[in-house]
C-alpha atoms as a PDB file:
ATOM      1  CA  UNK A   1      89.884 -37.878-157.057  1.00  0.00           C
ATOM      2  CA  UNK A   2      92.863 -39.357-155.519  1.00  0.00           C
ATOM      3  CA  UNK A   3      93.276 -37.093-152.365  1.00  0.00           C
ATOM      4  CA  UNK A   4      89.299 -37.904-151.581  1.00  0.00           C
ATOM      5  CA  UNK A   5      90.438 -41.695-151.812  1.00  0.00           C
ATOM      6  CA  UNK A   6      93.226 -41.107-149.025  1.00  0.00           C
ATOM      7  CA  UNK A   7      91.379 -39.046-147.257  1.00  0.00           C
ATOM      8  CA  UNK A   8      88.181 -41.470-147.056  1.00  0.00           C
ATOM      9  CA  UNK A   9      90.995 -44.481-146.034  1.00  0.00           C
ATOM     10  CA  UNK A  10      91.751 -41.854-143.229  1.00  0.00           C
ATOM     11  CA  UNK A  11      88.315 -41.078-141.978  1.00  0.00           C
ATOM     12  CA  UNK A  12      87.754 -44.849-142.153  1.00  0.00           C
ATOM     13  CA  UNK A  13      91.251 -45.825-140.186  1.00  0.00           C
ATOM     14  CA  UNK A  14      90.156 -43.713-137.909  1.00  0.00           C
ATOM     15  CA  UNK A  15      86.790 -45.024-137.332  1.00  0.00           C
ATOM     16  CA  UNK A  16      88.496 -48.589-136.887  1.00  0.00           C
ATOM     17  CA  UNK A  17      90.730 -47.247-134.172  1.00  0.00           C
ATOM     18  CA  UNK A  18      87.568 -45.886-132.189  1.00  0.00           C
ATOM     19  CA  UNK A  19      86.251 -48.810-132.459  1.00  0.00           C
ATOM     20  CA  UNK A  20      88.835 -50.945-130.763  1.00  0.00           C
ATOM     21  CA  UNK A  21      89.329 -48.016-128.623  1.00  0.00           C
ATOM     22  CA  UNK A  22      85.393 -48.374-127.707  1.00  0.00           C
ATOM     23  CA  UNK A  23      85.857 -52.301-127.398  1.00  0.00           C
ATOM     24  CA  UNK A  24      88.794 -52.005-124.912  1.00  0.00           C
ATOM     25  CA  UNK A  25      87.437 -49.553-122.827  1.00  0.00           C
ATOM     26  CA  UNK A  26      84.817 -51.749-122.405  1.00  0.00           C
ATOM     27  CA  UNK A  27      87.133 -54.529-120.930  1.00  0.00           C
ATOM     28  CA  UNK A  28      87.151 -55.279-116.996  1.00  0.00           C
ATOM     29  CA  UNK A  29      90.552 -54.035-115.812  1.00  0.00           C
ATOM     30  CA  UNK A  30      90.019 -54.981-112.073  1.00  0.00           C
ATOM     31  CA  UNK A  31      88.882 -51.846-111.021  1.00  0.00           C
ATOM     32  CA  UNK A  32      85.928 -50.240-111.431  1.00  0.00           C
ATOM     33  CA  UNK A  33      84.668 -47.991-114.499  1.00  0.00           C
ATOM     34  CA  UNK A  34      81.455 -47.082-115.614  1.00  0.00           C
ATOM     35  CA  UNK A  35      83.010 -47.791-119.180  1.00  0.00           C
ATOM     36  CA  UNK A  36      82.028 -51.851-118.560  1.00  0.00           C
ATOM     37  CA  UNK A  37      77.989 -50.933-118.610  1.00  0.00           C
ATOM     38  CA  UNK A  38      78.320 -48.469-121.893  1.00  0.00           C
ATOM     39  CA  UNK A  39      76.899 -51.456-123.876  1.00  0.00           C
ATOM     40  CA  UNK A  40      73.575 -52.081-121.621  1.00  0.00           C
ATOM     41  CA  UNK A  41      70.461 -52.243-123.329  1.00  0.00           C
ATOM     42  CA  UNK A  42      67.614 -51.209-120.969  1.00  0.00           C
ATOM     43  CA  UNK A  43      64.119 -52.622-121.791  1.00  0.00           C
ATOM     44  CA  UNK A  44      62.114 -49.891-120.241  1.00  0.00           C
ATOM     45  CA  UNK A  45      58.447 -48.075-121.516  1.00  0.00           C
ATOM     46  CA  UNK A  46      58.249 -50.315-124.277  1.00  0.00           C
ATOM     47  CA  UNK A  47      61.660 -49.893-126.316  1.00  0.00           C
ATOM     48  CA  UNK A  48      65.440 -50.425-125.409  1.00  0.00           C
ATOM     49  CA  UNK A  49      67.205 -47.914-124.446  1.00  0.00           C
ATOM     50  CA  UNK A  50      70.739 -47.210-123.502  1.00  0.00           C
ATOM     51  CA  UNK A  51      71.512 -47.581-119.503  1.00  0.00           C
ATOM     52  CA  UNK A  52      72.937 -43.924-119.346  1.00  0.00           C
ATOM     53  CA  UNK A  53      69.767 -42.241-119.829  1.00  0.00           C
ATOM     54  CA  UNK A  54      67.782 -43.833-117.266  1.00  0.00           C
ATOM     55  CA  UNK A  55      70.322 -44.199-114.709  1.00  0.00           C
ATOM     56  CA  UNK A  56      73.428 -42.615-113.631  1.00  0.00           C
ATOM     57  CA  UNK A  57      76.275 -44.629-113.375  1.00  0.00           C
ATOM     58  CA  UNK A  58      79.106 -43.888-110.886  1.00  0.00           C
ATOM     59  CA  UNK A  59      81.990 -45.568-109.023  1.00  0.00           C
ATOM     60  CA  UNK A  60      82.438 -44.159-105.534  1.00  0.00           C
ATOM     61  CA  UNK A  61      85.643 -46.484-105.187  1.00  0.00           C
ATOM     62  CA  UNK A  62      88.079 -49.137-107.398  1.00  0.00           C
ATOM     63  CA  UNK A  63      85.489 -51.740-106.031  1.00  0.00           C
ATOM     64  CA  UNK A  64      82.035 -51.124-106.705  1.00  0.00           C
ATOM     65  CA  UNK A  65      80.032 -49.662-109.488  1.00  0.00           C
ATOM     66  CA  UNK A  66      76.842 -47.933-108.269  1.00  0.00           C
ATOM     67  CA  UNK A  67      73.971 -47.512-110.800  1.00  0.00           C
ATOM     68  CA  UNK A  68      70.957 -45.186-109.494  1.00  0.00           C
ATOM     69  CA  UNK A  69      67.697 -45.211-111.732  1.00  0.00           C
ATOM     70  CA  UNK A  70      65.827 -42.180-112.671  1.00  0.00           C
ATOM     71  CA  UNK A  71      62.722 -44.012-111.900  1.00  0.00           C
ATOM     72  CA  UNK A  72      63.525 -46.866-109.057  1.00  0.00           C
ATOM     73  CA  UNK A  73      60.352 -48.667-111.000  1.00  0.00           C
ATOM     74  CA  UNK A  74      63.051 -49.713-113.529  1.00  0.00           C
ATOM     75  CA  UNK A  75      65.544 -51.487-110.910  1.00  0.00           C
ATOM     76  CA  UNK A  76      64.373 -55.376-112.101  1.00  0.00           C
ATOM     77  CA  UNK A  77      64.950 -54.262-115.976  1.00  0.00           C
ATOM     78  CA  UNK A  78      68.432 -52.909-115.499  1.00  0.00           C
ATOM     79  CA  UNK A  79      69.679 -56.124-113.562  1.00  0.00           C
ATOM     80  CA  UNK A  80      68.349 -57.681-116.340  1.00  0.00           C
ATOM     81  CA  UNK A  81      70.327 -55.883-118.344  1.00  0.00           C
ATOM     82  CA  UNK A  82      73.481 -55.864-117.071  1.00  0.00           C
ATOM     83  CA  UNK A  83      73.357 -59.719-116.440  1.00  0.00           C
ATOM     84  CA  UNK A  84      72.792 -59.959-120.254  1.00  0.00           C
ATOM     85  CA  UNK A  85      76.000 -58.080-120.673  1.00  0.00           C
ATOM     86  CA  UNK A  86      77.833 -61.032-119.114  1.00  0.00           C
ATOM     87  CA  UNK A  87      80.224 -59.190-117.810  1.00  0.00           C
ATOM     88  CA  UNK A  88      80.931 -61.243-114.846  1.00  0.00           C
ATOM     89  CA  UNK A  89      79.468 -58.520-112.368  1.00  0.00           C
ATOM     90  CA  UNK A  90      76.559 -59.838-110.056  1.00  0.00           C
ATOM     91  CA  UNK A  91      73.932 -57.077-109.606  1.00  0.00           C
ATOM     92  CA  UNK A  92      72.140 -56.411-106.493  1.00  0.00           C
ATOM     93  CA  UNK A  93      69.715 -53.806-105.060  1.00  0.00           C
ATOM     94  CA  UNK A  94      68.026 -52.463-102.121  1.00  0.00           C
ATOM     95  CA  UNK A  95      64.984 -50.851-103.858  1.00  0.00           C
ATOM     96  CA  UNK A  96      66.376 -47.676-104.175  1.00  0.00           C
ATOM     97  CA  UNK A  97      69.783 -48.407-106.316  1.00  0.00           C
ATOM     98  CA  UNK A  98      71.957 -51.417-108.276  1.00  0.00           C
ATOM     99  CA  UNK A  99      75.439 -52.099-106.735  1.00  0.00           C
ATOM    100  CA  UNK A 100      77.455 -53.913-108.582  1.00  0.00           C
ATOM    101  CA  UNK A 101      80.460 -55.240-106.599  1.00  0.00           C
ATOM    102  CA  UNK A 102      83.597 -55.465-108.669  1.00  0.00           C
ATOM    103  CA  UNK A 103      85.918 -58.449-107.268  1.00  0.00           C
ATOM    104  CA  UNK A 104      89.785 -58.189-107.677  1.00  0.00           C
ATOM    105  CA  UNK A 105      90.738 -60.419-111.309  1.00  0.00           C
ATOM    106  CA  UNK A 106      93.092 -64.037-110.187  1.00  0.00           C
ATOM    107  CA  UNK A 107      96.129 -63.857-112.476  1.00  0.00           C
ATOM    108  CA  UNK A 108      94.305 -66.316-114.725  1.00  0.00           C
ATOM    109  CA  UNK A 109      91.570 -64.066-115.391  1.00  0.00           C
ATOM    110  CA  UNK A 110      93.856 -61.349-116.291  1.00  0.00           C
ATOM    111  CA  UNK A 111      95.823 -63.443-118.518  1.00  0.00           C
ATOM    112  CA  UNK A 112      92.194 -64.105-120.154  1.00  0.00           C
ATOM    113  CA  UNK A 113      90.946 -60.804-120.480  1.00  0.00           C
ATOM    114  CA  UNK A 114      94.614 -59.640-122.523  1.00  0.00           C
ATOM    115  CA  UNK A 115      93.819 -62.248-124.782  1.00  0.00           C
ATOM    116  CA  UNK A 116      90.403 -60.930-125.911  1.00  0.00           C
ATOM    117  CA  UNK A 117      91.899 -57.769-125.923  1.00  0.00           C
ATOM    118  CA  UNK A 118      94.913 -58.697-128.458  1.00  0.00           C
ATOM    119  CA  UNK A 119      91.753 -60.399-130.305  1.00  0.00           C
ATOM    120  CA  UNK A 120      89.818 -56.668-130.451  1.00  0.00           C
ATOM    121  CA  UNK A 121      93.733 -55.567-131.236  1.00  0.00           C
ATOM    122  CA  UNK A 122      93.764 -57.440-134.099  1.00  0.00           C
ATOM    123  CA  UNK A 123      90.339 -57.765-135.831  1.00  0.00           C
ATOM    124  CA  UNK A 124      91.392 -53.361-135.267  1.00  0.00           C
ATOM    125  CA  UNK A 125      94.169 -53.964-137.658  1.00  0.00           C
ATOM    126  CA  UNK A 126      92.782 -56.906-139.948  1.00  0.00           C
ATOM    127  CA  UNK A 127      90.456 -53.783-140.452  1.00  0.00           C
ATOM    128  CA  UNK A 128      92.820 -51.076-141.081  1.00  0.00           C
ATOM    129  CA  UNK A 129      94.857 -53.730-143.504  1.00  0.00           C
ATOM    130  CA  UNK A 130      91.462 -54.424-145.840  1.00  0.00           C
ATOM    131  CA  UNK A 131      91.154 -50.738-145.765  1.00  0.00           C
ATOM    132  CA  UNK A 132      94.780 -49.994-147.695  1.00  0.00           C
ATOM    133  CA  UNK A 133      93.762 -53.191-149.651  1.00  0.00           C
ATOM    134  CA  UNK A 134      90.817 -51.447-150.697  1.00  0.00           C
ATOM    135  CA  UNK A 135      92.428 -47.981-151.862  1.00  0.00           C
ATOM    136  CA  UNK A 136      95.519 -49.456-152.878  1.00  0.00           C
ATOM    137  CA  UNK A 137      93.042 -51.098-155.626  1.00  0.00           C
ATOM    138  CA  UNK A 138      91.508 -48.136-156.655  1.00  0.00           C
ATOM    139  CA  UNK A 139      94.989 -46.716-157.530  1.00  0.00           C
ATOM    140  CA  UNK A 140      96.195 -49.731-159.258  1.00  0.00           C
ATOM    141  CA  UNK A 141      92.927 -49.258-161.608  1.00  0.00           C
ATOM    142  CA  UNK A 142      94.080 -45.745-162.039  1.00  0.00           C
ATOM    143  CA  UNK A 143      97.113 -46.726-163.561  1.00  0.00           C
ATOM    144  CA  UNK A 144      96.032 -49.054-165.839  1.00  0.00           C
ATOM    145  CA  UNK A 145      93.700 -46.791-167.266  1.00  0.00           C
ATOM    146  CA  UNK A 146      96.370 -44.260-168.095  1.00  0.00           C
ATOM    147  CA  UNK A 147      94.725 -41.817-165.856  1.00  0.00           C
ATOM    148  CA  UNK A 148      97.544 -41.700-163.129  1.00  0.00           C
ATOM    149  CA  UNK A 149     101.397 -41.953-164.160  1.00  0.00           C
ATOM    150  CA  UNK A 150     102.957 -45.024-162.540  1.00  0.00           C
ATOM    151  CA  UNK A 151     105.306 -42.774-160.282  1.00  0.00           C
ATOM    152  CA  UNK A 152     102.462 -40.931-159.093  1.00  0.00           C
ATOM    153  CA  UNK A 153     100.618 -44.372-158.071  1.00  0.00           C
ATOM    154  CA  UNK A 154     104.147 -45.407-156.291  1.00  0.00           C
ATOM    155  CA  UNK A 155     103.892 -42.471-154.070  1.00  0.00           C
ATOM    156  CA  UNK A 156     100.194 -43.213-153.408  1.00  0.00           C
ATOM    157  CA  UNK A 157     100.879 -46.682-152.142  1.00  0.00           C
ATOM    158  CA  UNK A 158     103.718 -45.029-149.924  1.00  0.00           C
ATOM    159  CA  UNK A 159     101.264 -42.414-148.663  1.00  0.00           C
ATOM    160  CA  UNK A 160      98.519 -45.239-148.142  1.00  0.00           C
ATOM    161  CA  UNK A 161     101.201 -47.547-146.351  1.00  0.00           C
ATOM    162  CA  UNK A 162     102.365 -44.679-143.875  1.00  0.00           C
ATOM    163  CA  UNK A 163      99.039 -43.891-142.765  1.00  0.00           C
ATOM    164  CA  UNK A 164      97.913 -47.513-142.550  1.00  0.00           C
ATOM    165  CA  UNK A 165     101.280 -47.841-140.278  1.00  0.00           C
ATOM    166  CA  UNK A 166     100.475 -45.077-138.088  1.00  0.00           C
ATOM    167  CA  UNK A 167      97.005 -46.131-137.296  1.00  0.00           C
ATOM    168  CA  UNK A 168      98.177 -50.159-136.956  1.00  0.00           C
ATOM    169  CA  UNK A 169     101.044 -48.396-134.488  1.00  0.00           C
ATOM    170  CA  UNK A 170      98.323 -46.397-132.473  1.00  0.00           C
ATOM    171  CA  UNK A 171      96.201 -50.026-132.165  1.00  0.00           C
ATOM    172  CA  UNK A 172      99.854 -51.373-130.402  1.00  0.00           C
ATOM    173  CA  UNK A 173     100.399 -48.951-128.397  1.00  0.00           C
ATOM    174  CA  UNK A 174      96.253 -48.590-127.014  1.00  0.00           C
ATOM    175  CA  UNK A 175      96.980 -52.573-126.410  1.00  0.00           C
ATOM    176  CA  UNK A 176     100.147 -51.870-124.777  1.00  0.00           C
ATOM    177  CA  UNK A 177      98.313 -49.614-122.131  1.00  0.00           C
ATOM    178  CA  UNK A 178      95.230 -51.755-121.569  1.00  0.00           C
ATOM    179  CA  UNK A 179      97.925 -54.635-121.149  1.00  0.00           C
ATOM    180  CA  UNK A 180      99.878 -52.949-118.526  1.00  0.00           C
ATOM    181  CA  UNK A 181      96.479 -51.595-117.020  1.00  0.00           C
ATOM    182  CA  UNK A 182      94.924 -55.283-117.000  1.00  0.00           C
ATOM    183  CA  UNK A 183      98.178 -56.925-115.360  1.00  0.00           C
ATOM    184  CA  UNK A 184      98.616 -54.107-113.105  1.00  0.00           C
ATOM    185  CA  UNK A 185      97.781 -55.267-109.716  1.00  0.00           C
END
């Protein structure tokens, strides 16, 4: 009963750290990635759909993103779509494909984009944190019903608190790299 506690907290640690993993990727670092458009929602035949499977997505160089449709009939609807990302990319075309010029960041901008990414750092770990919160609980009910001995429960809470450590330790050290990879110039 116990063991499928911890092991759900780890499944859903884990889940928080691709998250924030997902969210920083996502960031502009200065140089282009094909990461920024993952969140572009396409309207196209009559639903949304996700950029990558009506266009493919490349960057030939650290300055320019190059988006080529499947069917050049959908060029208007992905600008549209990656302007509603507000990314801070300006989209243009020549019929045939979207270019998306990536400027370099000023040092303000950097300092800007590290903040929002110590935000997505934290909201990571506020995450993990309600997560121990949330089987540390559970145990302490155990042991007041008698159905776990109290040094049993301690060891719990130790086991909960390492793991919740290691993943909070993982979200530092992603946000260490993005940091250096955002101020690099």
């Amino acid at each position: 009963m116990l063991e499928e506690l911890i092991t759900k907290a780890k499944t859903q640690m884990d889940q928080s750290i691709a998250g924030v993993e997902r969210e920083l990727g996502n960031l502009r670092t200065g140089r282009a990635s094909a990461s920024v458009l993952d969140g572009a929602q396409v309207e196209a035949y009559g639903s949304r759909m996700p950029l990558n499977q009506l266009a493919t997505v490349s960057t030939p160089d650290a300055s320019l993103i190059i988006v080529q449709p499947f069917d050049p009939g959908q060029i208007a609807a992905i600008e549209r779509a990656i302007q509603a990302l507000n990314i801070g990319l300006t989209p243009s075309n020549d019929g045939k494909i979207v270019r998306l010029p990536v400027p370099p960041l000023t040092e303000e901008t950097r300092k800007e984009i590290v903040k929002k990414a110590a935000q997505i750092a934290e909201k990571g770990k506020i995450s993990i944190r309600g997560i121990r919160r949330q089987i540390n609980d559970e145990i302490k009910k155990h042991e007041k019903d008698h159905d776990l001995p109290e040094d049993e429960g301690r060891r719990r809470h130790g086991d909960v608190q390492k793991r919740t450590d290691e993943h909070v330790k993982t979200i530092n050290d992603m946000l260490a790299k993005k940091e250096e990879e955002i101020m690099r110039v």
